[in-house]
N, C-alpha and C. Protein backbone atom coordinates (compact mmCIF):
# COMPACT_ATOMS: atom_id res chain seq x y z
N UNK A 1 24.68 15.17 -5.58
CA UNK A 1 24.05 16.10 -6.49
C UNK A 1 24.75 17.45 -6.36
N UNK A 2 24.80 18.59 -7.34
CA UNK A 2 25.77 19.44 -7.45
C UNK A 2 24.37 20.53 -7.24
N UNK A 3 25.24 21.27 -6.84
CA UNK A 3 24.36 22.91 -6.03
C UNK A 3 23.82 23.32 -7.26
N UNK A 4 22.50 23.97 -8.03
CA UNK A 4 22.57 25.12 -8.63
C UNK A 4 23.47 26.03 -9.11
N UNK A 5 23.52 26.59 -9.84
CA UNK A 5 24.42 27.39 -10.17
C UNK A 5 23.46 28.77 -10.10
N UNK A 6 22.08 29.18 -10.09
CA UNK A 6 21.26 30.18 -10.58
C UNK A 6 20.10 29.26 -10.09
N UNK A 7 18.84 30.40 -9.80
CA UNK A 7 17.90 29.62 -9.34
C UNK A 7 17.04 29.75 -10.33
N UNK A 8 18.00 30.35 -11.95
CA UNK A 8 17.21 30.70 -12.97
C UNK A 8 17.45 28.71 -14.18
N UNK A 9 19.37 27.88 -13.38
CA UNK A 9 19.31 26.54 -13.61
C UNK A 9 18.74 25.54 -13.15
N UNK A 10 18.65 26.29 -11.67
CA UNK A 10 17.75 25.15 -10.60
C UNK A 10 16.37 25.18 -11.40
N UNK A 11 15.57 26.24 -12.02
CA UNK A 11 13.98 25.70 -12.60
C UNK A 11 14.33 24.89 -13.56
N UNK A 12 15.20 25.53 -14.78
CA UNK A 12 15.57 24.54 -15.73
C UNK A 12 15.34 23.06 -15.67
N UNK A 13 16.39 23.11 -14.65
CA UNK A 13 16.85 21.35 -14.75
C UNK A 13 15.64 21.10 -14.03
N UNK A 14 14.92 21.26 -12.99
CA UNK A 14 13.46 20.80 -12.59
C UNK A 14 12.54 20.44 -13.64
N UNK A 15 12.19 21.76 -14.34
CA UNK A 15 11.25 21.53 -15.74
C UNK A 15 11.75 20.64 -16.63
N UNK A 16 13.20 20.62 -16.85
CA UNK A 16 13.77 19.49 -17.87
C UNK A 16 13.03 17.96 -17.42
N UNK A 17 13.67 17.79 -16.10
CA UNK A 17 13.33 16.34 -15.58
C UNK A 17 11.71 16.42 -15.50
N UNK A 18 10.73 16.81 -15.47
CA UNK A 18 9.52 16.32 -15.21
C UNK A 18 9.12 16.33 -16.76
N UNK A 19 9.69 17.11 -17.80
CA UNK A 19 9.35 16.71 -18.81
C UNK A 19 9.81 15.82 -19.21
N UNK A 20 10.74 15.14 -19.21
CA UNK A 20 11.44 13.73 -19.27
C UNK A 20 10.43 12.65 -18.92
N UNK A 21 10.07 12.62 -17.43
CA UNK A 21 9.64 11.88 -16.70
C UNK A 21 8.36 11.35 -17.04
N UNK A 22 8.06 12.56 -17.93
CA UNK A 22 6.02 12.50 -18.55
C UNK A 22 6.72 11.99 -20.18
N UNK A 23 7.43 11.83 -20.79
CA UNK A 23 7.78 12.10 -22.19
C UNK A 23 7.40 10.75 -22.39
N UNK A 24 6.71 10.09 -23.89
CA UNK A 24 7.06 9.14 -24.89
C UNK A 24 8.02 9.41 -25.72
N UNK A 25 8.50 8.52 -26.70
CA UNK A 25 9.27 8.04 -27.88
C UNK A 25 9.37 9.84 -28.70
N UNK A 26 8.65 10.14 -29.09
CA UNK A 26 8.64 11.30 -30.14
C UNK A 26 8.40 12.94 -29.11
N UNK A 27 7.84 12.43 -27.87
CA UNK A 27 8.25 13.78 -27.29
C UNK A 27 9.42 13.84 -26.51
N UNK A 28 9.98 12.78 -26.35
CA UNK A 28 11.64 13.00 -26.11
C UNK A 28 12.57 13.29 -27.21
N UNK A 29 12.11 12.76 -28.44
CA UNK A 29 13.29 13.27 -29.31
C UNK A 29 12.87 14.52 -29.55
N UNK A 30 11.61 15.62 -29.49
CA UNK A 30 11.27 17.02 -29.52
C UNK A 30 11.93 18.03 -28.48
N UNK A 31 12.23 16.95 -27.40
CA UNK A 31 12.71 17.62 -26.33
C UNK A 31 14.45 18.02 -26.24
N UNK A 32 14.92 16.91 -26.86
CA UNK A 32 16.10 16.62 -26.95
C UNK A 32 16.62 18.16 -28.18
N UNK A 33 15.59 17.53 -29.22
CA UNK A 33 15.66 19.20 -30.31
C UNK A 33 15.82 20.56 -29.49
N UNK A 34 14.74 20.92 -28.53
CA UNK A 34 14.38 21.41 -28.17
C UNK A 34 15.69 22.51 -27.47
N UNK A 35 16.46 21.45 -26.41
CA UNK A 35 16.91 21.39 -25.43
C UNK A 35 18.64 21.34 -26.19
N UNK A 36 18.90 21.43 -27.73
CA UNK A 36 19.90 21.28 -28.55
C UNK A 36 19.77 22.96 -28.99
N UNK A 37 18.54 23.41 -29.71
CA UNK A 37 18.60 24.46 -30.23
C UNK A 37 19.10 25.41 -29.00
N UNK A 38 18.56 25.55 -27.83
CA UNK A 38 18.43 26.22 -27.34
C UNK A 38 19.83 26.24 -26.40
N UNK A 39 20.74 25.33 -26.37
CA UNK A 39 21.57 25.31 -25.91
C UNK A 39 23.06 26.16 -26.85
N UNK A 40 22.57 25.85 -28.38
CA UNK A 40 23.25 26.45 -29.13
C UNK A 40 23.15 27.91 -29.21
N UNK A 41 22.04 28.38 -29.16
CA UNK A 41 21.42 29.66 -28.98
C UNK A 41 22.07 30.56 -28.10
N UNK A 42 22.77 29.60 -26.44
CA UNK A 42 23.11 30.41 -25.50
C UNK A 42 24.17 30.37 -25.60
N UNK A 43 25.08 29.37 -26.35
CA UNK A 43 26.47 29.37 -26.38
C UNK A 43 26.82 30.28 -27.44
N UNK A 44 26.29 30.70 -28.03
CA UNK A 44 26.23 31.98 -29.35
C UNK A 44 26.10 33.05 -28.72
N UNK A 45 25.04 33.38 -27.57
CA UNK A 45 25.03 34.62 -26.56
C UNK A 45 26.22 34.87 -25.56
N UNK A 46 26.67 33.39 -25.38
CA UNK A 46 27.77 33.84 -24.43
C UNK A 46 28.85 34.25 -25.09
N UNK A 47 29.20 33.85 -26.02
CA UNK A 47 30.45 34.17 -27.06
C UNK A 47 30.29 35.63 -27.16
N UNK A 48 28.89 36.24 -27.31
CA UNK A 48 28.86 37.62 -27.87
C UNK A 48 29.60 38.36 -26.85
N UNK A 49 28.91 37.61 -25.68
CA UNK A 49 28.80 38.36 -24.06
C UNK A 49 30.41 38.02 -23.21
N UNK A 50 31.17 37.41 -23.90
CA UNK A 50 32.36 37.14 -23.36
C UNK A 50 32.22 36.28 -22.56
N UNK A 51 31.34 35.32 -21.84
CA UNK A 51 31.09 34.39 -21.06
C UNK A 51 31.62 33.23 -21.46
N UNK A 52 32.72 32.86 -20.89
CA UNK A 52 33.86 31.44 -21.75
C UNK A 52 32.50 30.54 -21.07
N UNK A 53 32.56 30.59 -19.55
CA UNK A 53 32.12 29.24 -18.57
C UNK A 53 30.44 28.97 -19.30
N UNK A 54 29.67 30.15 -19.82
CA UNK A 54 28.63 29.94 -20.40
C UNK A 54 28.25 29.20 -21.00
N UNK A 55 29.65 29.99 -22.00
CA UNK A 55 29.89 29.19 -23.32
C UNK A 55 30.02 27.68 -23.48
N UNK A 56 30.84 27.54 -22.83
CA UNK A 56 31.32 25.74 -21.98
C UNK A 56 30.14 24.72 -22.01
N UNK A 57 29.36 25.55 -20.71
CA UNK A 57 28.31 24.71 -20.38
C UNK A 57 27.54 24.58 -21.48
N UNK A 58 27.10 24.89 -22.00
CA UNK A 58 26.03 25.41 -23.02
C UNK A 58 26.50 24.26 -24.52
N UNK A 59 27.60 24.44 -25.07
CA UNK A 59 28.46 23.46 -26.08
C UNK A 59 28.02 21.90 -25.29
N UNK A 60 28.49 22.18 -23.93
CA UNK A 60 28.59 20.74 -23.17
C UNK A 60 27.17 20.06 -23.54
N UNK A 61 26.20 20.81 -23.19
CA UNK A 61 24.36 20.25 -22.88
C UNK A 61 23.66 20.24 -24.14
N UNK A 62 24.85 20.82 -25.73
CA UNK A 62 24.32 20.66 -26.89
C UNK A 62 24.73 19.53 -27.29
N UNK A 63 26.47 19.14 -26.78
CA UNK A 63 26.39 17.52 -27.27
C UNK A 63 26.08 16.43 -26.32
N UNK A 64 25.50 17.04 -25.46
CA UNK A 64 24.46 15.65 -24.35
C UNK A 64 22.96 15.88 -25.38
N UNK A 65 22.79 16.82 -25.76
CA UNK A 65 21.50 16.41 -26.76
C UNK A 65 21.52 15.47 -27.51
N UNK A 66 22.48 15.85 -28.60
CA UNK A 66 23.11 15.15 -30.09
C UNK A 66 23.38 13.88 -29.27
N UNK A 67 24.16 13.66 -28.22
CA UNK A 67 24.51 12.04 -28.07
C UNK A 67 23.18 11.38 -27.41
N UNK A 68 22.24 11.74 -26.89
CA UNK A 68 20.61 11.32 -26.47
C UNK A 68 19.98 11.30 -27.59
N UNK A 69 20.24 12.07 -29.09
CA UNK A 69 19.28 12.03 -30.27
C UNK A 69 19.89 10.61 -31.07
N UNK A 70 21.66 10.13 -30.88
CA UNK A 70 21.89 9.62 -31.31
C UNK A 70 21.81 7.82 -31.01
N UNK A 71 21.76 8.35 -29.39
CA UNK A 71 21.39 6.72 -28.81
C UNK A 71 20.08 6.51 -29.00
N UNK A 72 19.34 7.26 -29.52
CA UNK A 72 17.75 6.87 -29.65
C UNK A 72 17.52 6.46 -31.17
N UNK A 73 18.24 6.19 -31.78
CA UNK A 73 17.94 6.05 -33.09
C UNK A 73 18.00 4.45 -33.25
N UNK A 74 16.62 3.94 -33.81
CA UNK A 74 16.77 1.93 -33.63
C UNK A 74 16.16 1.92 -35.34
N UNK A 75 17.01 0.81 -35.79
CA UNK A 75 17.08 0.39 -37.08
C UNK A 75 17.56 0.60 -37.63
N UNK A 76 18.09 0.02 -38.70
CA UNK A 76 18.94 0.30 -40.09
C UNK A 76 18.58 0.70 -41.21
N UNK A 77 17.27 1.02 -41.41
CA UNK A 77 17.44 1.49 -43.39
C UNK A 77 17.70 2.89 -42.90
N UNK A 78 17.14 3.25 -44.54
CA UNK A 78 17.92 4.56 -44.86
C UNK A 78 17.75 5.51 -43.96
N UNK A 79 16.79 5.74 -43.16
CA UNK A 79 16.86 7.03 -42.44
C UNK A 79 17.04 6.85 -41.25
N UNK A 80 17.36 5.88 -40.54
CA UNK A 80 18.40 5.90 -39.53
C UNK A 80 20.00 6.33 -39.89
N UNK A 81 20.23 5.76 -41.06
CA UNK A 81 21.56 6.14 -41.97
C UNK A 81 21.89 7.19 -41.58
N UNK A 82 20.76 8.18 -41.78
CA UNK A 82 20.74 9.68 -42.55
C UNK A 82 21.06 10.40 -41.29
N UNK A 83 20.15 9.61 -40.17
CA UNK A 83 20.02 10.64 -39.08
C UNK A 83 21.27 10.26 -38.04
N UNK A 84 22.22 9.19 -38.27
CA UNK A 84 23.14 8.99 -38.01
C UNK A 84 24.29 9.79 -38.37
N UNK A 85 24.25 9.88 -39.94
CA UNK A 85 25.20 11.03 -40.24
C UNK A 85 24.89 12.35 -40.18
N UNK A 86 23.92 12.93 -39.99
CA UNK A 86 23.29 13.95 -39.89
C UNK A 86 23.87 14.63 -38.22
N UNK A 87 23.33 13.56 -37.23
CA UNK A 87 23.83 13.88 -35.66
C UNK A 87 25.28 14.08 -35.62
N UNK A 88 26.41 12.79 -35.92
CA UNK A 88 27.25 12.81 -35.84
C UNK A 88 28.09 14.16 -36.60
N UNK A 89 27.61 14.30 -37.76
CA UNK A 89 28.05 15.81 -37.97
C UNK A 89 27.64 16.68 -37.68
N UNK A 90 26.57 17.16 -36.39
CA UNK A 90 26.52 18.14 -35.73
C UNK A 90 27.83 18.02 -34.86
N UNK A 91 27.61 16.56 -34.30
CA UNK A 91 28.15 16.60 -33.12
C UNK A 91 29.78 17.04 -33.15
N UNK A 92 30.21 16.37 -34.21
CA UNK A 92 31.79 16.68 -34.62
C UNK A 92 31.89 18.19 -34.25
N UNK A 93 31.10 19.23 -35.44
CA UNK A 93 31.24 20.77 -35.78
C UNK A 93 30.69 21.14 -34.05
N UNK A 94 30.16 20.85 -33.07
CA UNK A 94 29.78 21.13 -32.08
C UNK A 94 31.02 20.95 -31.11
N UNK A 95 31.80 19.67 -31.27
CA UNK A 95 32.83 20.10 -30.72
C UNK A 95 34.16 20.51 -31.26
N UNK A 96 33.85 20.64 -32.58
CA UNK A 96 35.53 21.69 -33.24
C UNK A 96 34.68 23.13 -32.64
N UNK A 97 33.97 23.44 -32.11
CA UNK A 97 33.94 24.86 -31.65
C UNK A 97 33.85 25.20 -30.67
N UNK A 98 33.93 23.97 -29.98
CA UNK A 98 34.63 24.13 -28.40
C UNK A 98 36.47 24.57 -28.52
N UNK A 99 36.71 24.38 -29.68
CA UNK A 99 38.17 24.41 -29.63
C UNK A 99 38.60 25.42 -30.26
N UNK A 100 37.65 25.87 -31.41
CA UNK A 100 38.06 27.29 -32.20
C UNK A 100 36.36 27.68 -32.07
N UNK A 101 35.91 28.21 -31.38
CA UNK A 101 34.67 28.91 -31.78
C UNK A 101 34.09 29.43 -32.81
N UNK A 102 33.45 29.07 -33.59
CA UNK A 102 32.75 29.55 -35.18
C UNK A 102 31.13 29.83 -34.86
N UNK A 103 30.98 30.99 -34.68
CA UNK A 103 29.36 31.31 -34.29
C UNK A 103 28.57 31.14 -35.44
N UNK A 104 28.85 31.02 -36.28
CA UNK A 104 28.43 31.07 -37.99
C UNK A 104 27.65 30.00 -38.37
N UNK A 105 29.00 28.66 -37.58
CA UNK A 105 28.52 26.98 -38.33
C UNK A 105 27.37 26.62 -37.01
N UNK A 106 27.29 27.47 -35.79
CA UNK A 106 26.62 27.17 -34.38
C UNK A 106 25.24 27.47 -35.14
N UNK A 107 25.29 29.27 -35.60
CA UNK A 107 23.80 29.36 -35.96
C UNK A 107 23.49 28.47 -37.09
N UNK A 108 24.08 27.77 -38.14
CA UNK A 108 23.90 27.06 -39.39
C UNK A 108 23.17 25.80 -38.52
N UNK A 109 23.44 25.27 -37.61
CA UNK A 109 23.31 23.75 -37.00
C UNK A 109 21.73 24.48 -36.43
N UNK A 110 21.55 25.33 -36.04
CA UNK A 110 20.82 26.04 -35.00
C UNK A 110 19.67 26.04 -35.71
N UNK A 111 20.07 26.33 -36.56
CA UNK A 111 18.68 26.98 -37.90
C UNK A 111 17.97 25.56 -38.23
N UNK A 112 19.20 24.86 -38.81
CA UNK A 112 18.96 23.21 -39.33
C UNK A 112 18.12 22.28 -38.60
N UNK A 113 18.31 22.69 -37.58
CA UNK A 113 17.30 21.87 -36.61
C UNK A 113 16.27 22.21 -35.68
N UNK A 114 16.20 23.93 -35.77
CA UNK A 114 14.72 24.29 -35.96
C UNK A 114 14.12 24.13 -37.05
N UNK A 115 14.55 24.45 -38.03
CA UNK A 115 13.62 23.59 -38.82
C UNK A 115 13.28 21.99 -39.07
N UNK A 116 14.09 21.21 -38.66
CA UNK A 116 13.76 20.07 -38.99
C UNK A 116 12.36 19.85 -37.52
N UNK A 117 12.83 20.53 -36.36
CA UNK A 117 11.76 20.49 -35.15
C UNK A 117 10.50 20.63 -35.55
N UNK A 118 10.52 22.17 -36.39
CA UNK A 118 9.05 22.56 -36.75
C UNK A 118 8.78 21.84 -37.79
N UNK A 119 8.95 20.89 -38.67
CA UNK A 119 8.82 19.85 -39.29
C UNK A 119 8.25 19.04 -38.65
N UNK A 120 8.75 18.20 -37.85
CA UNK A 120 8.38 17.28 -37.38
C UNK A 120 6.51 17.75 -36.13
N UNK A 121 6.60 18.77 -36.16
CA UNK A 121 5.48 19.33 -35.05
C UNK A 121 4.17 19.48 -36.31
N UNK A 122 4.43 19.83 -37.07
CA UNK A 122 3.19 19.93 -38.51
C UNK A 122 3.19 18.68 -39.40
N UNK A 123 3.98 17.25 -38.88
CA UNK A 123 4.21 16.13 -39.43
C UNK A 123 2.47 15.67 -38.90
C-alpha cells in the first residue's frame, strides 16, 4: 500500500472506500459521478494553480471514474448505447487533455455530468 500523500488524501481515500463498501447498484454509479466531477474540478484548479502533479493525479482518478461508469453498464438497447458513447467520449477528451490541456472542454464534461447527477438524484 502506498503512503498518503496529505492527511487531507489519507481521509479521502478512507471516506471513498467505506462508501464503496456500504454502496448498491445506483449509489455506486452516484459515487463514481460524484468522484468524476470532482476530480475534474481539481484538475481545472491545478492548471490555474500551476500544479502539473495535481493536475496528473486528478485527470488520472477522472478516467478511473469514466472506466468504473463504463464497466458498470449491462445490456444492450438503446441506452446502454448512449451511455457507452457518452463515457467513452468523456473518456477520450479526458485524456487528449492530459496531453494538451483544454480547461474549457474539462469544465464542458464537468457541467454535463453534474447535471446529468442532479438528474438522476430528483429521478
Amino acid at each position: 500500500m502506498h503512503a498518503a500523500h496529505s492527511p487531507q488524501e489519507a481521509y479521502r481515500k478512507v471516506e471513498f472506500d467505506a462508501r464503496v463498501a456500504g454502496a448498491d447498484g445506483p449509489q455506486l454509479v452516484s459515487l463514481c459521478y460524484e468522484q468524476l466531477i470532482s476530480a475534474l474540478g481539481t484538475a481545472i484548479h491545478a492548471d490555474d494553480a500551476g500544479d502539473n502533479l495535481l493536475k496528473s493525479r486528478s485527470l488520472t482518478r477522472a478516467v478511473s471514474a469514466i472506466t468504473a461508469l463504463q464497466l458498470g453498464i449491462s445490456g444492450d438497447d438503446d441506452v446502454a448505447g448512449a451511455l457507452h458513447q457518452l463515457y467513452e467520449a468523456a473518456r477520450r477528451s479526458i485524456l487528449d487533455c492530459a496531453v494538451a490541456f483544454e480547461p474549457g472542454t474539462l469544465r464542458t464534461i464537468r457541467s454535463d455530468f453534474a447535471e446529468i447527477k442532479q438528474a438522476m438524484q430528483t429521478a
